[in-house]
N, C-alpha and C. Protein backbone atom coordinates (compact mmCIF):
# COMPACT_ATOMS: atom_id res chain seq x y z
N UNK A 1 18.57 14.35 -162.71
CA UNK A 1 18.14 13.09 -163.26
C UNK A 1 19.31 12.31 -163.84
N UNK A 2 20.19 12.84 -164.26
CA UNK A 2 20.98 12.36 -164.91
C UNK A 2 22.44 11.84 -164.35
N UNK A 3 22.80 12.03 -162.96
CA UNK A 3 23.46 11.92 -161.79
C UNK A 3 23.15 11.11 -161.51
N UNK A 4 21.93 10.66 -160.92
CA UNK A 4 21.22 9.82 -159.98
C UNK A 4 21.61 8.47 -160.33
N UNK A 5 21.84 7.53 -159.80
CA UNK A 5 21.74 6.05 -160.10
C UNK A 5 20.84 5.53 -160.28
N UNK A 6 20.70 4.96 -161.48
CA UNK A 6 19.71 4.13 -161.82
C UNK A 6 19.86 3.21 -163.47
N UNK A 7 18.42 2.96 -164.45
CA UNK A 7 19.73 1.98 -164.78
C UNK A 7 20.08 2.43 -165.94
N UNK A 8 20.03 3.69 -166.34
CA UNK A 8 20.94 4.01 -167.42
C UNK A 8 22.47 4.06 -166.49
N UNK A 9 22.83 4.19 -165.55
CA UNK A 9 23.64 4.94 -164.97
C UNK A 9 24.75 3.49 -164.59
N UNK A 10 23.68 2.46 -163.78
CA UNK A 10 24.25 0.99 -163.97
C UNK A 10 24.83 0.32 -165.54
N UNK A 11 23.57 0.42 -166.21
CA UNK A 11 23.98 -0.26 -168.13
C UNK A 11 25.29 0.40 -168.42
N UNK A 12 25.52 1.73 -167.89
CA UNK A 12 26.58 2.42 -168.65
C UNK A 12 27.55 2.17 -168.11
N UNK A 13 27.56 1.51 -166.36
CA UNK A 13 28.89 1.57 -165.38
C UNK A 13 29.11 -0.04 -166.45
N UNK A 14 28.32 -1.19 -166.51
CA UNK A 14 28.71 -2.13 -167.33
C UNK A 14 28.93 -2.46 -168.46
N UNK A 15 28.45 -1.37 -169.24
CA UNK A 15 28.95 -1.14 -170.41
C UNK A 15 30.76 -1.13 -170.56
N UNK A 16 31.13 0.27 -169.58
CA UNK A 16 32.27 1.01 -169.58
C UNK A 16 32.87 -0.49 -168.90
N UNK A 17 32.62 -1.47 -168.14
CA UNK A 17 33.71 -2.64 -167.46
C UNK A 17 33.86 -3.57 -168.19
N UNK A 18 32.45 -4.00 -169.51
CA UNK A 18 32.89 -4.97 -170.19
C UNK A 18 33.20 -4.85 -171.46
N UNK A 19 32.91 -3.35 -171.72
CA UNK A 19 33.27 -3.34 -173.60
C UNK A 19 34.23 -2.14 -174.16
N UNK A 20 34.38 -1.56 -172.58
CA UNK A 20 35.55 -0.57 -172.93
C UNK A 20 34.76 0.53 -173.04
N UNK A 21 35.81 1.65 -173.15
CA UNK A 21 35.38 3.41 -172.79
C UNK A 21 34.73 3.38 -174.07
N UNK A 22 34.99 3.19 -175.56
CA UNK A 22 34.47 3.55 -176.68
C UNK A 22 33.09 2.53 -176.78
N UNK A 23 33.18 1.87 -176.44
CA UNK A 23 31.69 0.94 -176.82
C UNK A 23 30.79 1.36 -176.24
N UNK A 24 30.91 1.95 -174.97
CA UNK A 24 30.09 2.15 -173.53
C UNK A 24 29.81 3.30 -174.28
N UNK A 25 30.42 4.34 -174.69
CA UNK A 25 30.12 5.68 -175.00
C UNK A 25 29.01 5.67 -176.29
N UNK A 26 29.22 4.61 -177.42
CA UNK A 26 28.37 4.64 -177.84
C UNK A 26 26.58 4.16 -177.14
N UNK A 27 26.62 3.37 -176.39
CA UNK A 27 25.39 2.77 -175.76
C UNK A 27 25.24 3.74 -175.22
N UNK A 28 26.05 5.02 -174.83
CA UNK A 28 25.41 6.64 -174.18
C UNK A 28 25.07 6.99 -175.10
N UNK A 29 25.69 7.29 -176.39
CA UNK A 29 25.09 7.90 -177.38
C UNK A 29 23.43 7.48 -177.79
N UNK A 30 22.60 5.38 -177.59
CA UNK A 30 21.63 5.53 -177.43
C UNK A 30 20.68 6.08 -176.83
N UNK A 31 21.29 6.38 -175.50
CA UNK A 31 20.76 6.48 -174.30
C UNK A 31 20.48 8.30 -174.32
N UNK A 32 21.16 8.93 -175.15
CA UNK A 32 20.98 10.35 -175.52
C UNK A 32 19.90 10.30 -176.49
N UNK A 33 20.43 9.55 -177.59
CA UNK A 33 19.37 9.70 -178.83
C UNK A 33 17.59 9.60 -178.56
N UNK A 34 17.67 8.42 -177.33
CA UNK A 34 15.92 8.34 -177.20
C UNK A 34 15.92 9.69 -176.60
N UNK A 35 16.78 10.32 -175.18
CA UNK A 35 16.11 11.60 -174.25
C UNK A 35 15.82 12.63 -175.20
N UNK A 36 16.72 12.78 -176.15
CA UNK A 36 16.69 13.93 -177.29
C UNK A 36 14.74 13.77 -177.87
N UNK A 37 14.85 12.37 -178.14
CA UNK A 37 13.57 12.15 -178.64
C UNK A 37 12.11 12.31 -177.88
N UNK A 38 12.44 11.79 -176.64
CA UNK A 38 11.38 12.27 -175.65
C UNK A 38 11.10 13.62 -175.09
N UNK A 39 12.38 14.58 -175.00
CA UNK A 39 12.49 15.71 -175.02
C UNK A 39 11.56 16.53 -176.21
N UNK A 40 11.73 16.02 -177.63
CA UNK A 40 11.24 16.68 -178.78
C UNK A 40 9.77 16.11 -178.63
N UNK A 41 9.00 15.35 -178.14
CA UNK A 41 8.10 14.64 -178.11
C UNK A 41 7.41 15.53 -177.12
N UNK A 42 7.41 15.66 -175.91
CA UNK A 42 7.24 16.17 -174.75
C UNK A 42 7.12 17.62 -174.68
N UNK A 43 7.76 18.31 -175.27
CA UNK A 43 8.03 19.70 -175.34
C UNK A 43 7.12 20.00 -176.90
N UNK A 44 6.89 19.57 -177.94
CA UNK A 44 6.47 19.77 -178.88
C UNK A 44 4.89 19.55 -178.39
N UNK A 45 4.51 18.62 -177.69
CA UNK A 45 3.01 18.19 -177.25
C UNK A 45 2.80 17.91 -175.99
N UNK A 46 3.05 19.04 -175.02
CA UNK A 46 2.64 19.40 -173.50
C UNK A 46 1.54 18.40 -173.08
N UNK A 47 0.36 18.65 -174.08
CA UNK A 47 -0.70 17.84 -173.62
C UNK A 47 -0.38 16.83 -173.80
N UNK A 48 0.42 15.95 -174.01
CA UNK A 48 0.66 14.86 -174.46
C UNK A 48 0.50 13.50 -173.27
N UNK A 49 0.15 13.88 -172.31
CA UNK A 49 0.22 13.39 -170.40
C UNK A 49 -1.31 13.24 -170.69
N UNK A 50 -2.10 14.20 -171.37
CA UNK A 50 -3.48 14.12 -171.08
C UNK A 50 -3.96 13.67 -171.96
N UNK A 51 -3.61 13.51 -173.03
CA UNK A 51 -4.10 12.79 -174.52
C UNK A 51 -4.11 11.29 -174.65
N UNK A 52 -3.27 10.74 -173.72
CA UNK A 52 -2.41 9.47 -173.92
C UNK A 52 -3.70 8.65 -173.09
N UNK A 53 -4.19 7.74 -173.26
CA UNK A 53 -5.26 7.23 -172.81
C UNK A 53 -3.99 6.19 -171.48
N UNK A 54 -4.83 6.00 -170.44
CA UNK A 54 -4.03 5.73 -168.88
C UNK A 54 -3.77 4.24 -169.20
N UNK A 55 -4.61 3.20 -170.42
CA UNK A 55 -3.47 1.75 -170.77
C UNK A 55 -2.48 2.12 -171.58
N UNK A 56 -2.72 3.59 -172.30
CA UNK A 56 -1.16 4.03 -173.46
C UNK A 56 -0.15 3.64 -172.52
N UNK A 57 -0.15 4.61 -171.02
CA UNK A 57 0.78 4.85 -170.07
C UNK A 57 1.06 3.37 -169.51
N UNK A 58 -0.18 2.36 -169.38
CA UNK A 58 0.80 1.18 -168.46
C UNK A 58 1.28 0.74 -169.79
N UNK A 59 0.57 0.58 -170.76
CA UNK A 59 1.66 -0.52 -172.12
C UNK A 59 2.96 -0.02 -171.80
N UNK A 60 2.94 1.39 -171.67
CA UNK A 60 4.59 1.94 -171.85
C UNK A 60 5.68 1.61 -170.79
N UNK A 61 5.03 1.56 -169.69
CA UNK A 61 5.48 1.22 -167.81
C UNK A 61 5.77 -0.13 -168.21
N UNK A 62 4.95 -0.90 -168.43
CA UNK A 62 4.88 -2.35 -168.75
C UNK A 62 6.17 -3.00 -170.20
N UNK A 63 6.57 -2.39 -170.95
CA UNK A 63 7.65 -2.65 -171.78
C UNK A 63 8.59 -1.91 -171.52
N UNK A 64 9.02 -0.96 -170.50
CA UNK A 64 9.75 -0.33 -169.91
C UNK A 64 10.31 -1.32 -169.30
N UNK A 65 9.95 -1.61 -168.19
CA UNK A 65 9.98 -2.54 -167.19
C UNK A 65 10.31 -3.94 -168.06
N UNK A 66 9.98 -4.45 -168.43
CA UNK A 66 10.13 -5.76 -169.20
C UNK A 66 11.65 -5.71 -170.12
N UNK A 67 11.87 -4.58 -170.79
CA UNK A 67 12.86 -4.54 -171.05
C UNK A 67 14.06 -4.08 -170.00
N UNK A 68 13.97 -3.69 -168.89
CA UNK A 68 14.96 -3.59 -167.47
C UNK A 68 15.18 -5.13 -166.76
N UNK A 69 13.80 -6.27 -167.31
CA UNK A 69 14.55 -7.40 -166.89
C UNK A 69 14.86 -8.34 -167.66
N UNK A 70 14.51 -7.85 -169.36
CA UNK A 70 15.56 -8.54 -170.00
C UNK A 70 17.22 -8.24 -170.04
N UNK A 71 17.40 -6.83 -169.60
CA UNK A 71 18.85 -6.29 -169.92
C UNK A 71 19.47 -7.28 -168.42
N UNK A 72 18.64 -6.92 -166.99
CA UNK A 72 19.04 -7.60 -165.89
C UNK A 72 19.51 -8.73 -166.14
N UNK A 73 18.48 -10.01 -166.35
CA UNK A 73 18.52 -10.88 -166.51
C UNK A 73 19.62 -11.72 -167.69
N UNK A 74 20.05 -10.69 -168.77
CA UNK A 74 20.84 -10.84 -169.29
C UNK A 74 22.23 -10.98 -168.87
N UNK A 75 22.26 -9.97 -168.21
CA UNK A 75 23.79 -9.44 -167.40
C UNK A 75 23.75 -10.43 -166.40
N UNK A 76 22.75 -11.26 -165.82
CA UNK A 76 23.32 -12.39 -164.55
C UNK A 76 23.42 -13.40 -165.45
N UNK A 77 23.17 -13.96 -166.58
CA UNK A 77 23.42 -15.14 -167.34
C UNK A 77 24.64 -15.15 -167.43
N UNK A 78 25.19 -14.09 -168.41
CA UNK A 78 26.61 -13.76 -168.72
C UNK A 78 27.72 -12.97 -167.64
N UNK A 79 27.06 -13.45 -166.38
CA UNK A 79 28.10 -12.82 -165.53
C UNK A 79 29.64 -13.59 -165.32
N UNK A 80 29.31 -14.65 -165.34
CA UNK A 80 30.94 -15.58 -165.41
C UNK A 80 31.44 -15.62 -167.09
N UNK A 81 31.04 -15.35 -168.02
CA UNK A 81 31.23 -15.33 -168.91
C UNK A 81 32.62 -14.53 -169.39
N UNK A 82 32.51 -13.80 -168.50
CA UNK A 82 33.55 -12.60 -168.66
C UNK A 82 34.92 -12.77 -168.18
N UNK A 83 35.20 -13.77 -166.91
CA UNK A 83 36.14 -14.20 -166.92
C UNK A 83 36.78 -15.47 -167.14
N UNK A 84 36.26 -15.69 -168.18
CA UNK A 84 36.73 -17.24 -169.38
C UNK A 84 37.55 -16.27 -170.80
N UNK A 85 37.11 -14.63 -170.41
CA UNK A 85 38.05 -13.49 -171.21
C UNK A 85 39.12 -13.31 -170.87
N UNK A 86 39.46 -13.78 -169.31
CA UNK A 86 40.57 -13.18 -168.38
C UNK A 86 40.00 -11.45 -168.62
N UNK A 87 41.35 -10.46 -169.07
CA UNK A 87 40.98 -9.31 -168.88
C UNK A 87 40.64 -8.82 -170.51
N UNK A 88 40.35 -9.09 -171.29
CA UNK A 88 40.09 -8.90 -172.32
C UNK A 88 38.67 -8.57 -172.56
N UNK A 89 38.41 -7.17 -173.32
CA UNK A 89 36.94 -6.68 -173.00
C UNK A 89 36.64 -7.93 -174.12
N UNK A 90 34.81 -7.89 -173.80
CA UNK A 90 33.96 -8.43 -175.14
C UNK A 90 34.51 -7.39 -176.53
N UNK A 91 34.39 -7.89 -177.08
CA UNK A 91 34.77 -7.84 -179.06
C UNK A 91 33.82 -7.91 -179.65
N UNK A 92 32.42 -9.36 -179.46
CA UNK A 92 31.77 -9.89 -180.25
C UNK A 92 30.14 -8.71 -180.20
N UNK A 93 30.05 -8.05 -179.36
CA UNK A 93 29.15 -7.24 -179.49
C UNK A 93 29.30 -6.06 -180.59
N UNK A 94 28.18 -5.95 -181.45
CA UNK A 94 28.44 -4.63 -182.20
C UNK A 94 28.13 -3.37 -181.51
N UNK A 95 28.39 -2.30 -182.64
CA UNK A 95 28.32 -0.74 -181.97
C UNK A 95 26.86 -0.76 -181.68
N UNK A 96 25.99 -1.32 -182.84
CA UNK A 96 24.46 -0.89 -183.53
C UNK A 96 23.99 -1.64 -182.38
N UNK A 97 24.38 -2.55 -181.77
CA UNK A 97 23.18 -3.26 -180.69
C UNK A 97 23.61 -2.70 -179.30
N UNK A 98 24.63 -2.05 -179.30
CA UNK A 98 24.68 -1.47 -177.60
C UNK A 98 23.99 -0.32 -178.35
N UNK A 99 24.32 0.48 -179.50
CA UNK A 99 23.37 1.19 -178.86
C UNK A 99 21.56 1.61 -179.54
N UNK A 100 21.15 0.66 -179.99
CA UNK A 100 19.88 0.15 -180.08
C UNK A 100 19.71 -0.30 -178.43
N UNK A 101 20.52 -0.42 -177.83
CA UNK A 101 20.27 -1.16 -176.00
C UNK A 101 19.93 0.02 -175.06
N UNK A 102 21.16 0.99 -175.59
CA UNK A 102 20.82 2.10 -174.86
C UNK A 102 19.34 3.05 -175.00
N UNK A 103 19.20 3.55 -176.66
CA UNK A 103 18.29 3.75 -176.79
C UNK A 103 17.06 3.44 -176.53
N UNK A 104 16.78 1.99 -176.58
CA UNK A 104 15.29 1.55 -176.28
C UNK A 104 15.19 1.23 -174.43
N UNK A 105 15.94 1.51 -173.72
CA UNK A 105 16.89 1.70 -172.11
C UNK A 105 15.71 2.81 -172.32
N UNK A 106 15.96 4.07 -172.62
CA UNK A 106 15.36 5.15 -172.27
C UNK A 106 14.76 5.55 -172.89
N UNK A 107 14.19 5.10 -174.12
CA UNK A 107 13.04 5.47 -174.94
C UNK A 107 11.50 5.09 -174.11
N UNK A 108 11.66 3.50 -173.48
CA UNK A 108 10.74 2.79 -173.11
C UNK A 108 10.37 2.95 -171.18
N UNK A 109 11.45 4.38 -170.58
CA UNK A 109 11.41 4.52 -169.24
C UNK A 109 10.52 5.82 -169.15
N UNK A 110 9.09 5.29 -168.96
CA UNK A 110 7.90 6.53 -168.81
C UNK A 110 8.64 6.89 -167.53
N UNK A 111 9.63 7.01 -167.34
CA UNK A 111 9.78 8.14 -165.81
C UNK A 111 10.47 9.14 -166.39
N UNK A 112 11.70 9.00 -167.24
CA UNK A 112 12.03 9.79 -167.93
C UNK A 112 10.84 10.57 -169.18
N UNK A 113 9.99 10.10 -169.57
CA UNK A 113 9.17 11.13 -169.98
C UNK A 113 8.11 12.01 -169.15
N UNK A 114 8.35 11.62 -168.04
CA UNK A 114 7.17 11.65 -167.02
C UNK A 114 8.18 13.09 -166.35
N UNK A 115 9.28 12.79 -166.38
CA UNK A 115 10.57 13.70 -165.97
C UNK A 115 10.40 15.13 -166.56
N UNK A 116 10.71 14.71 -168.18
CA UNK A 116 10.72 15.56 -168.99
C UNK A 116 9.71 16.28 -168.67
N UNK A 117 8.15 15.82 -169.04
CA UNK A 117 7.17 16.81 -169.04
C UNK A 117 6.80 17.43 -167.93
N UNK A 118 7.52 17.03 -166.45
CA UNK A 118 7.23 18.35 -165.26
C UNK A 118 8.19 19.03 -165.66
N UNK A 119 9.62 19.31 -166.08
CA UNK A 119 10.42 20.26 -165.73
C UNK A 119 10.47 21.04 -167.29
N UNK A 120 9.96 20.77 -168.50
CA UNK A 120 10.20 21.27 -169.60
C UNK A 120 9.30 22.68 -169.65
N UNK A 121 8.17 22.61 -169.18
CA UNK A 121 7.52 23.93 -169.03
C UNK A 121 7.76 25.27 -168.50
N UNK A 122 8.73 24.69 -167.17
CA UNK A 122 9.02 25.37 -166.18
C UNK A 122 10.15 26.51 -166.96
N UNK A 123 10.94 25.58 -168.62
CA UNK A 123 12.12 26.52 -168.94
C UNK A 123 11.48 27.35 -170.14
N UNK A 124 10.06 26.99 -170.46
CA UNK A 124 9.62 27.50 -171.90
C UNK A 124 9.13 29.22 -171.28
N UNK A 125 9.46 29.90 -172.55
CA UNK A 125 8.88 31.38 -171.99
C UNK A 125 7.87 31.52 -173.03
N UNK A 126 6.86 31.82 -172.11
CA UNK A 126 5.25 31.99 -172.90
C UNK A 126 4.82 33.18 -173.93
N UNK A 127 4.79 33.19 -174.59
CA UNK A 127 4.59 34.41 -175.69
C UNK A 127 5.83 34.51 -176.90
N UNK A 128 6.58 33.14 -176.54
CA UNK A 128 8.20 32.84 -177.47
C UNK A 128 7.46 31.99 -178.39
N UNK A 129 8.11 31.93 -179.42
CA UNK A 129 7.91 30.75 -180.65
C UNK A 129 9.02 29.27 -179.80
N UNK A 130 8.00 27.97 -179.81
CA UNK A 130 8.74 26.87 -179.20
C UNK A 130 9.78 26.59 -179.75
N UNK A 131 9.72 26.30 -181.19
CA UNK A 131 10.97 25.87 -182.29
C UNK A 131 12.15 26.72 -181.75
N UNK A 132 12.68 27.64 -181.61
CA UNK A 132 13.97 28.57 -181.23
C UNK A 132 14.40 27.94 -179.53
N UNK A 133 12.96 28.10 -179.03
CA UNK A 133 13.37 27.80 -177.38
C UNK A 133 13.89 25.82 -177.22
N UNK A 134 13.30 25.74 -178.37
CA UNK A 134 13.32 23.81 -178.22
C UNK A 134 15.33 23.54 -179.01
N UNK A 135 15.73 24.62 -179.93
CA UNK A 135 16.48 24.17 -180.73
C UNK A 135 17.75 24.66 -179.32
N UNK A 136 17.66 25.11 -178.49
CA UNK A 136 18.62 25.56 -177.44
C UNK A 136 18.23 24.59 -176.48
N UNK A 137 17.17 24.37 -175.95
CA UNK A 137 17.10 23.40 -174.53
C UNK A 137 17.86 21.82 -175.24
N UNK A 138 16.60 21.11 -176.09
CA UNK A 138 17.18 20.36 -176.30
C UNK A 138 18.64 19.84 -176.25
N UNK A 139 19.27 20.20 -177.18
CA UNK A 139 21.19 20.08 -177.30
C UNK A 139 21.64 20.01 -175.82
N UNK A 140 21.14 21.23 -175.32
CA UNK A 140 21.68 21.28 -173.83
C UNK A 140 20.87 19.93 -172.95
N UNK A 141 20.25 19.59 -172.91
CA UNK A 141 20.12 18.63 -172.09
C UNK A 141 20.60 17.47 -172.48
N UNK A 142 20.70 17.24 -174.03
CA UNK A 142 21.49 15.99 -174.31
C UNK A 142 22.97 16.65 -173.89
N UNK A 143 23.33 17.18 -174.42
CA UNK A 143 24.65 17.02 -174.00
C UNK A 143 25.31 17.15 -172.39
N UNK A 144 24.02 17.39 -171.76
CA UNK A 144 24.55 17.67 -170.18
C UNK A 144 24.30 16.06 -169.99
N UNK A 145 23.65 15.02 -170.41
CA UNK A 145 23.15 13.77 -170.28
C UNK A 145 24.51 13.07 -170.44
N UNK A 146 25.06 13.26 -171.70
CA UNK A 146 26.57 12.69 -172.41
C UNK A 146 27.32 12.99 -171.42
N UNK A 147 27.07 13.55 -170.98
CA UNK A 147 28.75 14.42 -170.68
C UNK A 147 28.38 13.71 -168.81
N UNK A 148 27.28 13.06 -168.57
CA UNK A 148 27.63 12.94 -167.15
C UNK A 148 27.43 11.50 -167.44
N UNK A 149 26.49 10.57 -168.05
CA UNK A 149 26.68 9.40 -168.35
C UNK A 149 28.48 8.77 -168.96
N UNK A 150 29.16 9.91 -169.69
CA UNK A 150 30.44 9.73 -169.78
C UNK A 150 31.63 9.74 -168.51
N UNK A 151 30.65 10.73 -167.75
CA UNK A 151 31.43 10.63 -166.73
C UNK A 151 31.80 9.01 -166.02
N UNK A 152 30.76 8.40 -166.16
CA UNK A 152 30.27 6.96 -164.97
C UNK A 152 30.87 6.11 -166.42
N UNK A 153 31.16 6.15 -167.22
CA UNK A 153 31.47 5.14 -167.82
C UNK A 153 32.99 5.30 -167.97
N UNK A 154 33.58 7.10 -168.02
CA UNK A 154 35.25 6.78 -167.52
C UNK A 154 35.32 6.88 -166.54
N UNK A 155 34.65 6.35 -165.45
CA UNK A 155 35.19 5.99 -164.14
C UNK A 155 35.22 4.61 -164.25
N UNK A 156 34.54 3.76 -164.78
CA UNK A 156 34.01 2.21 -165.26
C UNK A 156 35.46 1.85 -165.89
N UNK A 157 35.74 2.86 -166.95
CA UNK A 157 36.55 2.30 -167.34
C UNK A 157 38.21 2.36 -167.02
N UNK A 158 38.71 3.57 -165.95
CA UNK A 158 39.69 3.92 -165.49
C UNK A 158 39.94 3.17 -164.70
N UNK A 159 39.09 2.50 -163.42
CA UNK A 159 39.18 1.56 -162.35
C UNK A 159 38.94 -0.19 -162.95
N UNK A 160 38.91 -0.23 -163.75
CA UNK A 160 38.39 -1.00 -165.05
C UNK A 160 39.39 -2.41 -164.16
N UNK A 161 40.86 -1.91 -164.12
CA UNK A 161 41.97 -3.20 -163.21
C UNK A 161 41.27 -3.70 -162.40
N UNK A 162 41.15 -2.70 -161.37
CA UNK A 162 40.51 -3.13 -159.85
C UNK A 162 39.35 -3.96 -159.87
N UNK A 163 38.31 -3.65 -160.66
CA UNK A 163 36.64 -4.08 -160.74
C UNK A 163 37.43 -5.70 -161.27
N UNK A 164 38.37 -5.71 -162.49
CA UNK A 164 38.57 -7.38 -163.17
C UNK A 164 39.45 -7.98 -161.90
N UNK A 165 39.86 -7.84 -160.84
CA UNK A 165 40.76 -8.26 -160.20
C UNK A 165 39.76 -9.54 -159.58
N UNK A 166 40.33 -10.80 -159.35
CA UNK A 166 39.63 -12.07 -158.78
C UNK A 166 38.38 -11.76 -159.32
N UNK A 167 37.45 -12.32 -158.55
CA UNK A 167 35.81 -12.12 -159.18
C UNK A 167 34.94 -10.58 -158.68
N UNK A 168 35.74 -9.47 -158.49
CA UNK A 168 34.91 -8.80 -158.80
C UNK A 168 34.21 -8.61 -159.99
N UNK A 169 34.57 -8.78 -160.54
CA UNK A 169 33.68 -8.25 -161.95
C UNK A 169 32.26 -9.03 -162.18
N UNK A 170 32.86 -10.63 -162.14
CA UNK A 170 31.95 -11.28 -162.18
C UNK A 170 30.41 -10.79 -161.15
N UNK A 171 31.06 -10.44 -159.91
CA UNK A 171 29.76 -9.96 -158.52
C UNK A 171 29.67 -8.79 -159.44
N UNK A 172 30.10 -7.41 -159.76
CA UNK A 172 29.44 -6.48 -160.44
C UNK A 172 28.38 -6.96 -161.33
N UNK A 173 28.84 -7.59 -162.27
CA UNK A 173 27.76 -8.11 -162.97
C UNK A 173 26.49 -8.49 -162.80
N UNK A 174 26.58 -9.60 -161.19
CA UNK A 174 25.42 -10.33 -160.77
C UNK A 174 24.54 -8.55 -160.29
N UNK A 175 25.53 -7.98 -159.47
CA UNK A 175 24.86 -7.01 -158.58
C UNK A 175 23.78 -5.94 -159.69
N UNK A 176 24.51 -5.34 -160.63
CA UNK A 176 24.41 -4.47 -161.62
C UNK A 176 22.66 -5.29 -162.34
N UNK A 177 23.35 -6.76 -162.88
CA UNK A 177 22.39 -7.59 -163.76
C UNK A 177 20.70 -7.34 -162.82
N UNK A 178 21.33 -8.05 -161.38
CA UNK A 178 19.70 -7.42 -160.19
C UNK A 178 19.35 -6.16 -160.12
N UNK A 179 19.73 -5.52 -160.29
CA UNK A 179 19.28 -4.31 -159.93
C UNK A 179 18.32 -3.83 -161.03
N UNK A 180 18.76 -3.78 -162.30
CA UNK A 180 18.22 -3.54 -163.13
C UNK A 180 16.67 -4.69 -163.13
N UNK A 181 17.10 -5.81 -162.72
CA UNK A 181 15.75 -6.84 -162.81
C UNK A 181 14.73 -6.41 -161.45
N UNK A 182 15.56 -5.85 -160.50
CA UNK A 182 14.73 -5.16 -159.47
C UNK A 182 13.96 -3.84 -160.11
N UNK A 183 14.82 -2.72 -160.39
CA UNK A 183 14.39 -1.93 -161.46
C UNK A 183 12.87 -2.02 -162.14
N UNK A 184 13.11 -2.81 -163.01
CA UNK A 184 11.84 -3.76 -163.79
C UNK A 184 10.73 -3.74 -162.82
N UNK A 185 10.83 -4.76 -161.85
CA UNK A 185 10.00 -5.52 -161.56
C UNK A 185 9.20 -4.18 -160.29
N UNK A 186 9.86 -3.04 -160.04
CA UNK A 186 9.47 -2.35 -159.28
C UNK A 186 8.51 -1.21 -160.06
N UNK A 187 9.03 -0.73 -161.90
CA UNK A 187 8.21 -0.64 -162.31
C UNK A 187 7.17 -1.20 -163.03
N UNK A 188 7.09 -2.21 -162.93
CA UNK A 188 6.01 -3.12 -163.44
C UNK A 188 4.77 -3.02 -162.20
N UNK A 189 5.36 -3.04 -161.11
CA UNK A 189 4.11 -2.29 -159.84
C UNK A 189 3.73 -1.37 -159.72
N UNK A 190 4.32 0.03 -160.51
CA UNK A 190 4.33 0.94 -159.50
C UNK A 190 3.02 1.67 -160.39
């Protein structure tokens, strides 16, 4: 899950091109803090898939999605924006709103909880107390999350020349900004 492209994986490649390796890393750090949370959510209340009345699940699909085409839609506004910087990352963004960005990114993606609750059972051993088995999975999946979302954001930011060279960056942006509004709009159907 955490390999795969999609748009934590995009937010973070644009994170890492427009605000630098340390800014980007924090908007991973949101992007950990919700899985940690859906993880503890999910694993603490199994039934939690069957409890949830089926408009809980679209409200959640539905501001999921809505927030994938405000982030989209954001990123194509401000796509030329970036080179009126020349090569100079953004500055004016704080730490607290990338990663309030990241976080509510994957707090509000019922696929990632939808994720969580098929494969979390599969690691629990039945006749164990959860608290011990939860205080080991957890960590480990955030930090396998960090550590590969870090990966895509120092690659973002190592090739960082190449991407600002003429208007690539600017087309990353547009491309990155759609996708995520495709994103959205694909879970808002599905």
């Amino acid at each position: 899950m955490f390999m795969t492209p999609g748009p934590v994986v995009i937010f973070s490649v644009h994170n890492g091109l427009n605000y630098g390796r340390n800014k980007a890393l924090v908007a991973s750090l949101g992007n950990v803090s919700a899985l940690f949370t859906l993880l503890i959510i999910a694993a603490a209340s199994l039934r939690i898939a069957t409890t949830i009345s089926p408009k809980g699940l679209v409200l959640l699909q539905l501001l999921g999605a809505g927030y994938l085409v405000f982030l989209g839609a954001k990123m194509i506004l401000n796509a030329k924006n970036f080179n009126r910087h020349n090569s100079d990352y953004k500055l004016d963004i704080s730490l607290g709103t990338l990663y309030r960005r990241g976080f509510f990114m994957t707090l509000t993606n019922p696929k990632a909880f939808a994720y969580l609750m098929a494969v979390i059972p599969q690691f629990l051993m039945s006749g164990h107390d959860l608290i011990p088995q939860l205080l080991i999975m957890a960590p480990t999946i955030a930090a396998a999350q960090f550590l590969c979302i870090g990966t895509y954001v120092m690659f973002a930011h190592h090739f960082r020349e190449w991407f600002l060279s003429s208007k690539r960056i600017e087309l990353i942006n547009y491309i990155a900004g759609g996708i995520l509004v495709l994103f959205g709009l694909v879970m808002a159907i599905e």
